[in-house]
Protein backbone atom coordinates (compact mmCIF):
# COMPACT_ATOMS: atom_id res chain seq x y z
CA UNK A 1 -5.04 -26.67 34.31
CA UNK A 2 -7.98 -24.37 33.92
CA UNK A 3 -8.00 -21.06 35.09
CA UNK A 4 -10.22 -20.07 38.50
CA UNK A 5 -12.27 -18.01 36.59
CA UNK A 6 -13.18 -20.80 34.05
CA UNK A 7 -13.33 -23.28 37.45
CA UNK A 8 -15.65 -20.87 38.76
CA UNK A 9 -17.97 -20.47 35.80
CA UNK A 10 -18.46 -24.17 35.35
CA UNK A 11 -19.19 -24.69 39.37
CA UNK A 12 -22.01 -21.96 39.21
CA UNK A 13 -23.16 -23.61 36.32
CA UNK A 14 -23.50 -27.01 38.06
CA UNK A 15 -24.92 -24.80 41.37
CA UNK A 16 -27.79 -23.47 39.70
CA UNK A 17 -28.94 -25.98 38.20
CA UNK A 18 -29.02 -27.88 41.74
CA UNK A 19 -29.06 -26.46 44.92
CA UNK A 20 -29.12 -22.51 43.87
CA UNK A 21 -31.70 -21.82 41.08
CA UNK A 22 -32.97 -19.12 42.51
CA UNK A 23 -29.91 -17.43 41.68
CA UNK A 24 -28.24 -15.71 38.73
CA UNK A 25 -25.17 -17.06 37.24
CA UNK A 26 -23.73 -13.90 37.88
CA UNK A 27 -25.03 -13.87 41.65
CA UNK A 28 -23.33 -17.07 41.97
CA UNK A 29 -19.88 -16.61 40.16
CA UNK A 30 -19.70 -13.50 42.00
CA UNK A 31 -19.99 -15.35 45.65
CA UNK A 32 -17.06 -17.95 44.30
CA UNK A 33 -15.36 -15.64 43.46
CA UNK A 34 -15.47 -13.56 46.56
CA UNK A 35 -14.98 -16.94 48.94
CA UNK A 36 -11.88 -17.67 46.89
CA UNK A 37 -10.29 -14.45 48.06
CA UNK A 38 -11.46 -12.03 45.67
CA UNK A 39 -13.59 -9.23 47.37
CA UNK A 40 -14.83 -7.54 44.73
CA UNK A 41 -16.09 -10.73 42.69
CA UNK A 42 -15.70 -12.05 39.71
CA UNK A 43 -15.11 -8.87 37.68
CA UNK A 44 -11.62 -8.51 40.23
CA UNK A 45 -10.94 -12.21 39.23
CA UNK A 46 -10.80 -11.58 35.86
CA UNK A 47 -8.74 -8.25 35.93
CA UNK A 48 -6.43 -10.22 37.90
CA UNK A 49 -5.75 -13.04 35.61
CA UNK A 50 -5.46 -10.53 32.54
CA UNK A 51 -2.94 -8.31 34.88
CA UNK A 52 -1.50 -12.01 35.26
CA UNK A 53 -1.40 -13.43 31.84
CA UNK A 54 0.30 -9.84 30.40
CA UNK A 55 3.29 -10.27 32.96
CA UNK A 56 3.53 -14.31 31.55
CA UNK A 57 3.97 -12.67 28.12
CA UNK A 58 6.34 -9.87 28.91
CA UNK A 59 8.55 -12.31 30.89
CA UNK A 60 8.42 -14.95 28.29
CA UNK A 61 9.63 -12.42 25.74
CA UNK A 62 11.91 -10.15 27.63
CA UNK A 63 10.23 -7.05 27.74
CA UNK A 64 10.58 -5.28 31.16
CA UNK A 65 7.13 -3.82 32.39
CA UNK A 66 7.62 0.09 33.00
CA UNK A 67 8.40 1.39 36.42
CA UNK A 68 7.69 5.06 35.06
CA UNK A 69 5.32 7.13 37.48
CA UNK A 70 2.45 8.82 35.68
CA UNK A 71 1.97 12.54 35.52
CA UNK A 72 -1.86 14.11 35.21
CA UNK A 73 -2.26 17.28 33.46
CA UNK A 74 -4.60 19.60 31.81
CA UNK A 75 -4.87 18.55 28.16
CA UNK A 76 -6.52 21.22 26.17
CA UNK A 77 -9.29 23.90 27.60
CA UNK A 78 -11.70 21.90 29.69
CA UNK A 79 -10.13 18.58 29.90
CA UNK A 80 -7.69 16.88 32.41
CA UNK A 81 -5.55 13.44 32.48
CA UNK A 82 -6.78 11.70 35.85
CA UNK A 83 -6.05 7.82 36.56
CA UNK A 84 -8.84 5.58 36.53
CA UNK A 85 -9.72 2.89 38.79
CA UNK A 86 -7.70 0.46 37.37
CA UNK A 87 -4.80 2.59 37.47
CA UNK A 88 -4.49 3.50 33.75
CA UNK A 89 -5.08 7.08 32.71
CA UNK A 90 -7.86 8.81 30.61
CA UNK A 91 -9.56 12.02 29.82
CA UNK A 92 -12.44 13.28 32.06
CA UNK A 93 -14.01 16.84 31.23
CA UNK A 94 -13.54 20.32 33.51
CA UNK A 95 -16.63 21.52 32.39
CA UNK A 96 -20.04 20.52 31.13
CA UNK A 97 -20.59 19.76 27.64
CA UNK A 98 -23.51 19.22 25.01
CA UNK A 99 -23.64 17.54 22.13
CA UNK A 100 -22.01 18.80 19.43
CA UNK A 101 -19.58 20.64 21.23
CA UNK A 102 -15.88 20.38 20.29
CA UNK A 103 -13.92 18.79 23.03
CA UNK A 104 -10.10 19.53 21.40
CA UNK A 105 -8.34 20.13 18.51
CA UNK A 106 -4.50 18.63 18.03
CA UNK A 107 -2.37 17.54 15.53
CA UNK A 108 -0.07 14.85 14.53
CA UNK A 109 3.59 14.18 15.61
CA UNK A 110 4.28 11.35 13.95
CA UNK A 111 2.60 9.42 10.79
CA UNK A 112 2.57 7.55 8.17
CA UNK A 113 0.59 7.05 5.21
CA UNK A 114 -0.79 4.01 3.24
CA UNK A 115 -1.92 2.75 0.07
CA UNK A 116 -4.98 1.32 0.88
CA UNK A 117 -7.84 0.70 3.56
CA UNK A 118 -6.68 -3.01 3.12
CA UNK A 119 -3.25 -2.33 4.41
CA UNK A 120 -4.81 -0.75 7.95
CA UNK A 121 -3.69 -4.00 9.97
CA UNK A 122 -0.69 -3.15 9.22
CA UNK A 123 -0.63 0.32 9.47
CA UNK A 124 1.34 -0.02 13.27
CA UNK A 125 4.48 -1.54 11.59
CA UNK A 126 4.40 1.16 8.88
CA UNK A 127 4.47 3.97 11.64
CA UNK A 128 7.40 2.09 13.50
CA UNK A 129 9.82 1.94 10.51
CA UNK A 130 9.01 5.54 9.66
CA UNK A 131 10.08 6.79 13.33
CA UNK A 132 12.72 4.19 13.19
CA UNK A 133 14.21 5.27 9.71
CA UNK A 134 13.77 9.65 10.30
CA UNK A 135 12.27 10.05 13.41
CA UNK A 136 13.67 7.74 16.58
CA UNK A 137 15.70 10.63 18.59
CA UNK A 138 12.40 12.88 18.89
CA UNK A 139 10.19 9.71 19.42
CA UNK A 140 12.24 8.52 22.05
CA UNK A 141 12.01 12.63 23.85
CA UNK A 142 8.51 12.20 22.94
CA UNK A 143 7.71 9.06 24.96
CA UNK A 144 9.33 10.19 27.48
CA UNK A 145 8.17 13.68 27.99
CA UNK A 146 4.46 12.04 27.69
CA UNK A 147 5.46 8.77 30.02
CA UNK A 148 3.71 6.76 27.45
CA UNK A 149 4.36 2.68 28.31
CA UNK A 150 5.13 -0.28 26.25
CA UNK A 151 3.59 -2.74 28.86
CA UNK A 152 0.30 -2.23 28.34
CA UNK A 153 -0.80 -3.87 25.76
CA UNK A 154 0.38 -7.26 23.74
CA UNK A 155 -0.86 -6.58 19.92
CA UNK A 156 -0.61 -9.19 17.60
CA UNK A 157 2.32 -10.62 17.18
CA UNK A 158 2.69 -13.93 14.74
CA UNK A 159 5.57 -14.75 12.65
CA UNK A 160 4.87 -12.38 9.81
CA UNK A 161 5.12 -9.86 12.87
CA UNK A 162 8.79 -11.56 13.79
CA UNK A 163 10.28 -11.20 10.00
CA UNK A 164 9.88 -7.75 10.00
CA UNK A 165 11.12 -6.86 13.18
CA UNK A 166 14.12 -9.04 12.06
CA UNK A 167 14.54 -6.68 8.90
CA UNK A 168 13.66 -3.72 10.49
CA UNK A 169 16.83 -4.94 13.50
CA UNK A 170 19.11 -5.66 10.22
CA UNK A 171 18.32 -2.18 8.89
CA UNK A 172 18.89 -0.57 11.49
CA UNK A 173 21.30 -2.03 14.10
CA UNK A 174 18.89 -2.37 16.75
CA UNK A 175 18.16 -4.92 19.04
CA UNK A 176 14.97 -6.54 18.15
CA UNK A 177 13.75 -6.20 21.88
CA UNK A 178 14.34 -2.74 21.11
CA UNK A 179 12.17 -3.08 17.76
CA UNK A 180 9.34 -4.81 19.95
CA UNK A 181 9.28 -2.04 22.51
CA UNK A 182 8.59 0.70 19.90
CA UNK A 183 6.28 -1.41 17.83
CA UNK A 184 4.11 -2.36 21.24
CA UNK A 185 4.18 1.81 21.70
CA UNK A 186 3.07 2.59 18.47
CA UNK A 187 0.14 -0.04 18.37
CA UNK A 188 -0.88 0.77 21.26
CA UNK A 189 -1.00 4.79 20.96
CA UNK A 190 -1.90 5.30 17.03
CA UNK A 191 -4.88 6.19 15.45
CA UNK A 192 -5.95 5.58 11.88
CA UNK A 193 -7.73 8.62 9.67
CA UNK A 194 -8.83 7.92 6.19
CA UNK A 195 -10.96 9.32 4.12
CA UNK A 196 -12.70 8.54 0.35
CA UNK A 197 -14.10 10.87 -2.19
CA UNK A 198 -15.70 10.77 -5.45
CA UNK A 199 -14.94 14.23 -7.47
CA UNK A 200 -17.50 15.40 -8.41
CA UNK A 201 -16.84 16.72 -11.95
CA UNK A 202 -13.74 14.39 -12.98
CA UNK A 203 -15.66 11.51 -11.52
CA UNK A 204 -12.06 10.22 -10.05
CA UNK A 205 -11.65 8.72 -6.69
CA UNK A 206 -9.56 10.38 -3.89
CA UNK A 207 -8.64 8.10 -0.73
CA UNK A 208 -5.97 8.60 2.07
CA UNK A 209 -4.87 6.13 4.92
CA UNK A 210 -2.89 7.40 7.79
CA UNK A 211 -1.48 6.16 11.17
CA UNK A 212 -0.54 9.07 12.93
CA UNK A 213 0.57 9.62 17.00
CA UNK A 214 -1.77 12.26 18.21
CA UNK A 215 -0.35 13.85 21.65
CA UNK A 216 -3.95 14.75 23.08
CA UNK A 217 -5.08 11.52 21.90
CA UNK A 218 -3.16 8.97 23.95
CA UNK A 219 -4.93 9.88 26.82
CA UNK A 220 -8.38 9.27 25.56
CA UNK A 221 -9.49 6.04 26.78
CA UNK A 222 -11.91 3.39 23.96
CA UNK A 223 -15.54 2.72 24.53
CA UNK A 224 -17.93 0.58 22.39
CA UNK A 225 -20.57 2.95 23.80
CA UNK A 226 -18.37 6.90 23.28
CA UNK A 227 -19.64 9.63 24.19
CA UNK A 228 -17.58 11.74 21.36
CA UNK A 229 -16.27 10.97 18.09
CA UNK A 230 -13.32 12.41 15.74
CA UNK A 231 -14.57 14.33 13.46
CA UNK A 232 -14.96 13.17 10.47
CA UNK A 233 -13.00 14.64 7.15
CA UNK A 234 -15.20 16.08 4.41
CA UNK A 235 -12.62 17.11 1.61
CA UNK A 236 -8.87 16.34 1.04
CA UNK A 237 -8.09 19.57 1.91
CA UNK A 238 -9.49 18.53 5.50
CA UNK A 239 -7.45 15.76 5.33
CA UNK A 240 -4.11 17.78 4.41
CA UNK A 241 -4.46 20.00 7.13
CA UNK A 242 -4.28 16.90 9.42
CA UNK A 243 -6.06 18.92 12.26
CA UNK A 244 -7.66 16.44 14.67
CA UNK A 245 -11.12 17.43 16.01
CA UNK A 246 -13.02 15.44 18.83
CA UNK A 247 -16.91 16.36 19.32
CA UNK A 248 -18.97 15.69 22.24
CA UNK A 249 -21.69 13.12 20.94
CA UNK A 250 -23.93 12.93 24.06
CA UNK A 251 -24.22 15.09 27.30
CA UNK A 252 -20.70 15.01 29.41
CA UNK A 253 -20.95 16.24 32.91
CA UNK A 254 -18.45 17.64 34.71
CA UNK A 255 -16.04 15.14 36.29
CA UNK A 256 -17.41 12.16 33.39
CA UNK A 257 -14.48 10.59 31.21
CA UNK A 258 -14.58 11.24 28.17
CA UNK A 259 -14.04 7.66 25.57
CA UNK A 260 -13.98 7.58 21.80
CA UNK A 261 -14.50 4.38 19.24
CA UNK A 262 -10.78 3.88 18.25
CA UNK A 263 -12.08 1.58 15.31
CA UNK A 264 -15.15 1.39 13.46
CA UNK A 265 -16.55 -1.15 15.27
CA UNK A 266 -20.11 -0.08 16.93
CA UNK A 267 -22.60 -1.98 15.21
CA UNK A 268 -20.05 -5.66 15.23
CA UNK A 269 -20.99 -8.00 17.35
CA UNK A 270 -18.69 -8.51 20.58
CA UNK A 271 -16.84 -10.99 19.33
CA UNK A 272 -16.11 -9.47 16.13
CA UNK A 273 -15.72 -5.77 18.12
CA UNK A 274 -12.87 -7.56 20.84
CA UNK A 275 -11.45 -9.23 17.91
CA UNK A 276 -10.86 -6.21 15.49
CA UNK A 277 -9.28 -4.26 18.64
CA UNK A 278 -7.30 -6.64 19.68
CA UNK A 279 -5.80 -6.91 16.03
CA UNK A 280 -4.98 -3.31 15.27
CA UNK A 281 -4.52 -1.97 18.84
CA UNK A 282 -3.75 -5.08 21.27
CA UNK A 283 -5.74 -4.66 23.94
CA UNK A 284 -9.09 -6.68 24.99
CA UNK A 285 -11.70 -4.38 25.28
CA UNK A 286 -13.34 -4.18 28.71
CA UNK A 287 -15.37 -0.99 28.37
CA UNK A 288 -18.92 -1.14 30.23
CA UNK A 289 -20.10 -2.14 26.68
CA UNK A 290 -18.63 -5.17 26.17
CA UNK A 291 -18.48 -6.02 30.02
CA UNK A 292 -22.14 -5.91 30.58
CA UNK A 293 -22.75 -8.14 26.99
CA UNK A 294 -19.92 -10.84 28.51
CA UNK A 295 -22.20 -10.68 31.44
CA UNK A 296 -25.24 -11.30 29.36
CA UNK A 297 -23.76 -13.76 27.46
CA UNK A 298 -22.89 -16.09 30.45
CA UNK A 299 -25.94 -16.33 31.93
């Protein structure tokens, strides 16, 4: 059976090209949508059937959605947690800010490194077995102290996913429910820093890959359209220091969240943008971005 919102898109279809052309697709779907019980439209619709389809996937696979409450506090000089409107918490700013301005500066509490830019996708499972194998009493503290959640995201997870959590269970004497819940953490809190640099006189080339749990971080909410940016690293001293900078791209106002690009994905297409997200972080992006080009697309 189709989903409503699907029903609904196919009825305003067949609407206005009879009885309503007058009207927008989205005028329409958003009227369905409303006389089906929705008041807020189609956009409500559609938050409801992801909120739906994420509790379908945590029951199917045993993982209990948290019941934690969730603290707001100052993060930084300027900054606070709040809870946005969809109940999830972000970053908004205390204070005006101009471009170029630097927002915070943190560092890492957990990481791990990698090999190569190619290994990235799997740069979540490297982080897991490194907390798992050295670091799984202060991860645990960590989470906790920080309420971060396990629910809120479903990353990728295929049967390559499903062998190593099995080996990682074996190694370790967990429960691989256990193994899931850290994993699911970890994707959905991490952020990836690389860098790559030709020396200049030995003409050799320096690169480093790292996922890394940033506390300040976590909080910071992704946008397809940010309105700051990580800074970037300019030498491998930079990138030893592991010092995370995040720099006011455009003018924030006072009371304005404040989003960064988790991946390099600005100038992909929205397929390609949802898709790469989805893969290294598990979540489907619904900034304003890529909410107002769904629009667009289904007129």
């Amino acid at each position: 059976m189709k989903k409503l919102s699907e029903q609904i898109k196919i009825e305003a279809k067949k609407l206005k090209k009879t009885t309503h052309q007058h009207e927008t697709l989205k005028k329409i779907r958003h009227r369905l949508s409303i006389e089906s019980g929705f008041k807020r439209g189609y956009l409500e619709l559609l938050k409801f059937e992801r909120e739906k389809e994420r509790e379908d996937r945590f029951a199917k696979e045993g993982i209990k959605p948290s019941k934690k409450t969730i603290p707001l506090f100052p993060v930084g000089n300027g900054l606070e947690v709040f809870l946005n409107s969809d109940g999830q918490r972000g970053i908004r700013a205390l204070n005006d800010y101009n471009i170029g301005d630097l927002l915070i500066t943190d560092y890492p509490v957990f990481w791990a490194t990698l090999k190569s830019v190619e290994e990235d996708v799997r740069m979540s499972w490297k982080l897991t077995a490194e907390i798992l194998a050295h670091n799984r009493k202060d991860f645990e503290k960590f989470v906790n102290e920080y309420e971060l959640r396990h629910d809120l995201h479903t990353p990728r997870y295929d049967e390559s996913d499903r062998k190593i959590s099995s080996f990682l269970s074996k190694r370790t004497g967990l429960e691989n429910s256990d193994i899931r819940r850290i994993y699911n953490i970890v994707s959905t809190y991490h952020c990836i820093s690389q860098i790559g640099l030709i020396h200049e006189e030995t003409k050799t080339y320096a690169m480093g890959v790292r996922s890394s749990i940033i506390p300040s971080l976590c909080f910071f909410n992704h946008s397809c359209n940010p309105n700051s940016q990580r800074q970037t690293y300019r030498t491998i001293e930079e990138y030893k220091s592991m010092s995370e900078k995040l720099i006011a791209t455009k003018e924030i106002k006072k009371g304005e969240e404040v989003t960064w690009a988790y991946s390099d994905v600005l100038n992909d297409s929205l397929k390609n943008r949802r898709k790469k997200l989805k893969q290294r972080f598990g979540f489907q992006c619904s900034c304003k971005r890529c909410i107002t080009e769904q629009q667009n697309k289904n007129r």
